[in-house]
Protein backbone atom coordinates (compact mmCIF):
# COMPACT_ATOMS: atom_id res chain seq x y z
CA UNK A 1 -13.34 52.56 18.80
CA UNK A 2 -13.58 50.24 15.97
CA UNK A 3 -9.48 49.64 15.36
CA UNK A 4 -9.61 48.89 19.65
CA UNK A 5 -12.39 46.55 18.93
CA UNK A 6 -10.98 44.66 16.37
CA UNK A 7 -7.28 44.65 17.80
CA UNK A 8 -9.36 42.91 21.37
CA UNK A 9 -10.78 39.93 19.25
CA UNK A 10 -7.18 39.59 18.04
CA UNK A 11 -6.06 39.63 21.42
CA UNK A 12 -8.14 37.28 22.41
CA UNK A 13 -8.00 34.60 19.70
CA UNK A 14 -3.96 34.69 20.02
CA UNK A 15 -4.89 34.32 23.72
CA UNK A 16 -6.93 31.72 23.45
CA UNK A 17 -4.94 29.69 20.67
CA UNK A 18 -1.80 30.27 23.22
CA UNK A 19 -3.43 28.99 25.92
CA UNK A 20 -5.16 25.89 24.40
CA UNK A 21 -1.40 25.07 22.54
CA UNK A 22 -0.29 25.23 26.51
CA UNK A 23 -2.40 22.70 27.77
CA UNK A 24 -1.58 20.47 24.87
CA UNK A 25 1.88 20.52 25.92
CA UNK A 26 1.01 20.00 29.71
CA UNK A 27 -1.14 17.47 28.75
CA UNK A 28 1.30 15.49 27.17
CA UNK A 29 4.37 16.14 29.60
CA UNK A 30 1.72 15.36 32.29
CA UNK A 31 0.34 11.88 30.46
CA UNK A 32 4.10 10.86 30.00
CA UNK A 33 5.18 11.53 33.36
CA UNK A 34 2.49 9.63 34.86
CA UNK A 35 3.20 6.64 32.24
CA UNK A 36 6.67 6.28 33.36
CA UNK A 37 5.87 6.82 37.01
CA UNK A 38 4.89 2.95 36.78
CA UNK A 39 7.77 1.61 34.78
CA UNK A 40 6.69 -2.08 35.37
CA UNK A 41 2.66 -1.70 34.62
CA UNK A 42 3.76 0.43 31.79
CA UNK A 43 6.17 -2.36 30.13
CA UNK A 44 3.65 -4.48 30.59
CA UNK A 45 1.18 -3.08 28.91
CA UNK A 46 3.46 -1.98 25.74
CA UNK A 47 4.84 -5.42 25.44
CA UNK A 48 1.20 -6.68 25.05
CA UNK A 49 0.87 -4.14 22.45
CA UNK A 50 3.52 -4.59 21.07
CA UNK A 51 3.67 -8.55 20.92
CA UNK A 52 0.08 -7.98 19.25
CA UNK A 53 1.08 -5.82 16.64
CA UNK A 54 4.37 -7.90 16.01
CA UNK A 55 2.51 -10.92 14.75
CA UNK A 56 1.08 -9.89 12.18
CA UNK A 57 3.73 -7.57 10.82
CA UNK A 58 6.18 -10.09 11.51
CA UNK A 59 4.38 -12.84 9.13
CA UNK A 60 3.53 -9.83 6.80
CA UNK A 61 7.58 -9.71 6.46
CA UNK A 62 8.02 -13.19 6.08
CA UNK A 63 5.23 -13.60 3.12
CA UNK A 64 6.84 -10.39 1.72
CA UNK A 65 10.21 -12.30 1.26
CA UNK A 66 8.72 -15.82 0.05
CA UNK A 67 7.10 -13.62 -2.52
CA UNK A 68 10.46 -11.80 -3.50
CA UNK A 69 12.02 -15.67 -3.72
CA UNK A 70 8.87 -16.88 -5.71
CA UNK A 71 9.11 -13.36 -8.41
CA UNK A 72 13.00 -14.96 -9.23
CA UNK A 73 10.87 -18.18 -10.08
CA UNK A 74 8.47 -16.88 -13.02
CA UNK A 75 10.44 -18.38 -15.87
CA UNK A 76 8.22 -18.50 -18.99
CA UNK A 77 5.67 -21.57 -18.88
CA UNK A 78 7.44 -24.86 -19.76
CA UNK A 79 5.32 -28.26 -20.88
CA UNK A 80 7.05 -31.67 -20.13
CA UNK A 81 5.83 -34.02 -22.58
CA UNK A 82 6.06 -37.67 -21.95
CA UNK A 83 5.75 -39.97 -24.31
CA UNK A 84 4.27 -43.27 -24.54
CA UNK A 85 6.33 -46.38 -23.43
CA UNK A 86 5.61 -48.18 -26.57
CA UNK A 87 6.88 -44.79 -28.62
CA UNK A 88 10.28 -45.22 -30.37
CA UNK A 89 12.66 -42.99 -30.23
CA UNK A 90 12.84 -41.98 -34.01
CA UNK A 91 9.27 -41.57 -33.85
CA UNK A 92 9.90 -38.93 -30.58
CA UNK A 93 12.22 -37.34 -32.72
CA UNK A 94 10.20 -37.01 -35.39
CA UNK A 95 7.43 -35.53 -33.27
CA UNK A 96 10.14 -33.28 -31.49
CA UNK A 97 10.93 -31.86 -35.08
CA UNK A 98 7.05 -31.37 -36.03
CA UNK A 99 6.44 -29.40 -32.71
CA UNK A 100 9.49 -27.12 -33.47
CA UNK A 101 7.72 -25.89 -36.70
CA UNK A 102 4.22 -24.75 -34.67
CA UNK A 103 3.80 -20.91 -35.06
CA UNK A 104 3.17 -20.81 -30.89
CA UNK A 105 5.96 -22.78 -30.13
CA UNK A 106 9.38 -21.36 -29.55
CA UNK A 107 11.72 -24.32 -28.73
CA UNK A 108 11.41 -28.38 -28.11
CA UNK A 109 14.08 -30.44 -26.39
CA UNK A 110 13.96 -33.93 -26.89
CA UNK A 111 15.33 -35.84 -24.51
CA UNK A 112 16.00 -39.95 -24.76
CA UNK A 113 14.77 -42.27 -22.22
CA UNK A 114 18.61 -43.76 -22.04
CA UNK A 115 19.82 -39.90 -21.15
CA UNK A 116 17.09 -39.96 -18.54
CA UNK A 117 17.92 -43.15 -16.94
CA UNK A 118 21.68 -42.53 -17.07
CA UNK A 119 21.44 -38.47 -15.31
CA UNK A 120 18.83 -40.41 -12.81
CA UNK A 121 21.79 -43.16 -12.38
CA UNK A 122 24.10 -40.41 -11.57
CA UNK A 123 21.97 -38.18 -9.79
CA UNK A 124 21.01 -41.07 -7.23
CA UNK A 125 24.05 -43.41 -6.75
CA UNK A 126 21.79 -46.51 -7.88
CA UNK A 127 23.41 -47.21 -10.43
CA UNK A 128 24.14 -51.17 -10.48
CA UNK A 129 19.58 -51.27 -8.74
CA UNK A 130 19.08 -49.64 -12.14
CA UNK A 131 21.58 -52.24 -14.48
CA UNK A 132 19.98 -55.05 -13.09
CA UNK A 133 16.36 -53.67 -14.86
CA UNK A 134 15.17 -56.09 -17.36
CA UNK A 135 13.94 -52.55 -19.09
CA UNK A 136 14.07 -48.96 -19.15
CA UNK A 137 11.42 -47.59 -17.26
CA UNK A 138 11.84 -43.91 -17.74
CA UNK A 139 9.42 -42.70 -21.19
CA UNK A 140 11.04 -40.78 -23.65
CA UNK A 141 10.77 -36.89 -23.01
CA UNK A 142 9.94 -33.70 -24.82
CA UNK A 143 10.44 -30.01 -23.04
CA UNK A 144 8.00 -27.52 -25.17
CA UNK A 145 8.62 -23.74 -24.56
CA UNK A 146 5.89 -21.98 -25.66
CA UNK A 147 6.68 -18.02 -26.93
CA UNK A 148 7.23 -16.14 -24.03
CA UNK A 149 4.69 -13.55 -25.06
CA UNK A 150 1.88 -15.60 -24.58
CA UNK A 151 -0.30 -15.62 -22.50
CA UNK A 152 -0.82 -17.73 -19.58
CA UNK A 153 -4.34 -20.15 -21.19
CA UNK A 154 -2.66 -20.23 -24.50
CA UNK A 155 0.15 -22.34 -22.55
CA UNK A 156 -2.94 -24.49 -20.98
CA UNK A 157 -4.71 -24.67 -24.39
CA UNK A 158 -1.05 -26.10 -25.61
CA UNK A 159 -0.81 -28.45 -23.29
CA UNK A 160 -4.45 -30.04 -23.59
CA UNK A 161 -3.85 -30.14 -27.37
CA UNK A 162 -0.36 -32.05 -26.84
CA UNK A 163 -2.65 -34.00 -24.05
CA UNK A 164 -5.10 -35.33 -26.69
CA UNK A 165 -2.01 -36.77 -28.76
CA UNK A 166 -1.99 -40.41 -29.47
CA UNK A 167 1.81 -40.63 -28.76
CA UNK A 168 1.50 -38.58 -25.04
CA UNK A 169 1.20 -40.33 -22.04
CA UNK A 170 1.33 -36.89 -20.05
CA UNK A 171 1.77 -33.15 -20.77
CA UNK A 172 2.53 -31.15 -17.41
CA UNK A 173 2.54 -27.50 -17.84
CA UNK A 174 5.44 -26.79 -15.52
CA UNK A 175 4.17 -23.18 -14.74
CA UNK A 176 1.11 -24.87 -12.24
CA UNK A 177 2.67 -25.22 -9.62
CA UNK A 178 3.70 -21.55 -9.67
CA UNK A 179 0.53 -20.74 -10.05
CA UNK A 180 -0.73 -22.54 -7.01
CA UNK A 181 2.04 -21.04 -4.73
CA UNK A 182 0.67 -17.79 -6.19
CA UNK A 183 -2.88 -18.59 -4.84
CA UNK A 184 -1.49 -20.04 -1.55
CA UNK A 185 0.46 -17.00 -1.14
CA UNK A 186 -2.52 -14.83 -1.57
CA UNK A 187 -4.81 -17.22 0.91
CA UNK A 188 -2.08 -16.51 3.61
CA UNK A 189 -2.12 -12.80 2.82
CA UNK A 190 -5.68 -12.53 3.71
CA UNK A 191 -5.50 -14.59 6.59
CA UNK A 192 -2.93 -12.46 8.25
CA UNK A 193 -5.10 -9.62 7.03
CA UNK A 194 -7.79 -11.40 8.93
CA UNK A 195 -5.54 -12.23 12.03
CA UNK A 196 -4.24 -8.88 12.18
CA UNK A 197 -7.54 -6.95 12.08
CA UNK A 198 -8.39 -9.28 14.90
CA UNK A 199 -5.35 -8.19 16.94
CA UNK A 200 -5.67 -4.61 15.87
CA UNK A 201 -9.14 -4.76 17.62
CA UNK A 202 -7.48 -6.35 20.93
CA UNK A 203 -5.10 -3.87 21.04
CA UNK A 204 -7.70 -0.38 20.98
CA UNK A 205 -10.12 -2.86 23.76
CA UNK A 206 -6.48 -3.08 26.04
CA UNK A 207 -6.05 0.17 25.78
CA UNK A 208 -9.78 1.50 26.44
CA UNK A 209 -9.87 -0.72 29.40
CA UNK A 210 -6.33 0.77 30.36
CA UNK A 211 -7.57 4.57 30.30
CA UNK A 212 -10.84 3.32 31.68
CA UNK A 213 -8.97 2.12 34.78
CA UNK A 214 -7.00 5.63 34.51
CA UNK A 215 -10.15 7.68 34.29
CA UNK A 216 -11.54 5.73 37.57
CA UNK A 217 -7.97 6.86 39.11
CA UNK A 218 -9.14 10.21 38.27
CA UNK A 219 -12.52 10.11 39.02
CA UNK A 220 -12.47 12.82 42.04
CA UNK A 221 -10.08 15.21 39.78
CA UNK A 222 -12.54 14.82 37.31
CA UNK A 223 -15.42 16.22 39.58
CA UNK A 224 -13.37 19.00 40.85
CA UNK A 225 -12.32 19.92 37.24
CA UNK A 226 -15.77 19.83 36.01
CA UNK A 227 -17.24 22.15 38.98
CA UNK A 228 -14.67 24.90 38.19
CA UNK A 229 -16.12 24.95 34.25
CA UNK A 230 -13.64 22.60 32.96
CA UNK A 231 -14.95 21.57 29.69
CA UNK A 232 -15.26 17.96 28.51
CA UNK A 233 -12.28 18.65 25.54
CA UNK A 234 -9.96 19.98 28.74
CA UNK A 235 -10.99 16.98 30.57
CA UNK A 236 -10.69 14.49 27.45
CA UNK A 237 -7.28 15.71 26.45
CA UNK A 238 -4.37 13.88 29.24
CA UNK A 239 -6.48 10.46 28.65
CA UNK A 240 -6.06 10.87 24.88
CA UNK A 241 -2.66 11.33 25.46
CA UNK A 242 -2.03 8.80 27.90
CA UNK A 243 -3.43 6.76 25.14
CA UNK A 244 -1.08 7.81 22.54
CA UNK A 245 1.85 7.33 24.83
CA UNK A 246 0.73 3.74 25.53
CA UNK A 247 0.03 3.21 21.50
CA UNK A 248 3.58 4.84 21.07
CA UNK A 249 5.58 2.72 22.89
CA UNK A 250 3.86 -0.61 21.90
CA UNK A 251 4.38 0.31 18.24
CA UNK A 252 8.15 0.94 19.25
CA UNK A 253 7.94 -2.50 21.07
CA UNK A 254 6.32 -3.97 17.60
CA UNK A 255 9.59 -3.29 15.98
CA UNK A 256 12.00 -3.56 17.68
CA UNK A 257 10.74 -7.29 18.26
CA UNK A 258 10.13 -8.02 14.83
CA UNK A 259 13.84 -6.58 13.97
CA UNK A 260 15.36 -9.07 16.68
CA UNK A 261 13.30 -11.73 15.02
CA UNK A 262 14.41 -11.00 11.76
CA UNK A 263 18.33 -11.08 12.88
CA UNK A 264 17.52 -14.48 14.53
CA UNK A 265 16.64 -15.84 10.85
CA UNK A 266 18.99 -13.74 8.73
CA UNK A 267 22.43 -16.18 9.60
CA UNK A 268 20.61 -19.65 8.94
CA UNK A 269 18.63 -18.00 6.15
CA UNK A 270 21.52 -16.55 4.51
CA UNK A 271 23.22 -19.92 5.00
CA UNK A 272 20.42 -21.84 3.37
CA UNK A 273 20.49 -19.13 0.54
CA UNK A 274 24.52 -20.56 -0.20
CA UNK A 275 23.78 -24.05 -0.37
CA UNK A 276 21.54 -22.85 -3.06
CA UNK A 277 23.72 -21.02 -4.56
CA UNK A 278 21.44 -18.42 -4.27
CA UNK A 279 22.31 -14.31 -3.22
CA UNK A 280 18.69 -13.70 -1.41
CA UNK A 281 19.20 -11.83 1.64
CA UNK A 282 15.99 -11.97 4.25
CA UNK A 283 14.36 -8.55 3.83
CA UNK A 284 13.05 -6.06 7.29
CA UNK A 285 10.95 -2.96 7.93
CA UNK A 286 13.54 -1.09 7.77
CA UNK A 287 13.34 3.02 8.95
CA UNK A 288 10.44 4.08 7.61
CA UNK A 289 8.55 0.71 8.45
CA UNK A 290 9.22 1.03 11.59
CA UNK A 291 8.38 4.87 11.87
CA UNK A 292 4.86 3.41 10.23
CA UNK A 293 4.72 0.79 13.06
CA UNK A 294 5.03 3.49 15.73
CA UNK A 295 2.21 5.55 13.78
CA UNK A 296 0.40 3.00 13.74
CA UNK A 297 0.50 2.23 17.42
CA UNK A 298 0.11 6.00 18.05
CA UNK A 299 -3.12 5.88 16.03
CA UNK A 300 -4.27 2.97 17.59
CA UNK A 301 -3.72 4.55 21.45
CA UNK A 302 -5.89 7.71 20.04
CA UNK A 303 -8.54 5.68 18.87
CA UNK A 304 -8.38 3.01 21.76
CA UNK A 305 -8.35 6.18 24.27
CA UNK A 306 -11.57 7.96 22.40
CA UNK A 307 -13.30 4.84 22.73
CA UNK A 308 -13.00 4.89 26.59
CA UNK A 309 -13.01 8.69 27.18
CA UNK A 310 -16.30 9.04 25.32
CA UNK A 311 -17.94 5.87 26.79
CA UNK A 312 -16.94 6.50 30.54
CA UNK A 313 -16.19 10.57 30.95
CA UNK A 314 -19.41 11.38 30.27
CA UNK A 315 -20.93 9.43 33.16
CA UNK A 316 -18.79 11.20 35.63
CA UNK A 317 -20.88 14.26 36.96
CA UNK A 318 -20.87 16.94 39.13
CA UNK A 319 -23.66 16.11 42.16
């Protein structure tokens, strides 16, 4: 009696787990075939999805290859020095020579007002505007390279010492500007973090009000379900998958329209990249972005169809 008691409840779990895995798969055959029985109401509501998700993955792309551009730029920290007008140019020698002997400086490069004003003479064609000049007006110039080793303040304390020097008329630490595309970069990070949480949100209220409108389709099937025992989970289950379907496709959507935009860059990037004598190549999702992308719209159709399922299936009741 025992071993036939035992061997039942095994029976009936494997029964049970076989029959729940069965309505999983009807489920989802069932959700699919009713999402592609409207092909046009369908597209439309995958390309809203997907144009949502798009944005913000698209400029996530972009910022990640202005940031691969910007990592070729961090050259150690430079410090233009310019000089006084009234300095001579054995005395910017001279000073050139003291710097060179500073413990935290690795290299100076003097360089002559005359050199200046004859590379800007070549550089910009006005060459007989600039002979007519009574004077030079170009300051003598100094290029300090602190040791690459240190740190990024020890380059600013540098530079507000060589400030404070009676003989400099500037010091520009050259590395700033780096700095602030580093911070501007970050800003416009978190404001497509921002954009795209926004977006996210749209997209799991468009798809609760789409299985909302599905669940009112459904309404009488519901009933009929529920009065034959049909239990909420058995009820819940083609809407979540409807859901997922929906999230599915807009995430498929999502990349494939950020890989056309992409293509639609790469020839005028690429050209732009030549003039500069550069080899940077613009940069996609790739295959296992866009496997994440579709994820990620699947995820988003789960939780967009729990929202709805759990907010309007429970107010459907037998009378």
């Amino acid at each position: 009696m025992g071993r036939g008691g035992a061997s039942q409840s095994r029976t009936r779990l494997r029964d049970r787990y076989n029959s729940w895995l069965r309505h999983h798969r009807l489920s989802a055959a069932d959700s699919l075939h009713r999402v592609l029985e409207h092909p046009w109401s369908s597209m439309l509501t995958w390309m809203v999805i997907g144009i949502a998700l798009a944005l913000p993955v698209g400029l996530n792309v972009a910022l990640d290859n202005a940031q691969t551009i910007s990592t070729s730029w961090d050259s150690p920290a430079q410090i233009s020095v310019f000089l006084e007008a009234d300095v001579t140019s054995l005395t910017a020698r001279k000073l050139t020579l003291e710097l060179a002997t500073r413990d935290d400086i690795a290299k100076t490069v003097f360089h002559s007002r005359e050199d200046a004003l004859a590379e800007f003479s070549t550089l910009t064609g006005f060459s007989d505007v600039l002979a007519s000049l009574d004077q030079n007006p170009l300051p003598h110039l100094i290029i300090v390279s602190p040791h690459a080793d240190g740190a990024q303040n020890t380059a600013a304390l540098l530079q507000e010492e060589l400030q404070a020097r009676p003989e400099v008329a500037q010091a520009v630490l050259d590395m700033e500007w780096l700095a602030r595309l580093n911070s501007l970069m970050e800003l416009s990070r978190r404001i497509i973090l921002a954009v795209g949480g926004l977006l996210v949100m749209g997209v799991v209220l468009i798809l609760g009000n789409t299985i909302r409108l599905a669940i009112e389709n459904r309404r009488d099937e519901i009933v009929i379900v529920k009065l034959i025992g049909g239990s909420d989970a058995f009820v819940r289950r083609p809407f979540l998958y409807t859901g997922l379907w929906f999230g599915v496709g807009g995430g498929g959507i999502s990349a494939f329209l950020v890989g056309l935009s992409l293509w639609f860059l790469e020839r005028p990037v690429n050209n732009l990249a030549l003039l500069y004598q550069s080899d940077f190549t613009i940069h996609g999702l790739g295959i296992m972005g866009g496997l994440n992308l579709i994820v990620l719209g699947g995820l988003l159709g789960l939780s967009g169809a729990a929202l709805a399922v759990s907010r309007h299936l429970s107010s459907i009741q037998p009378r």
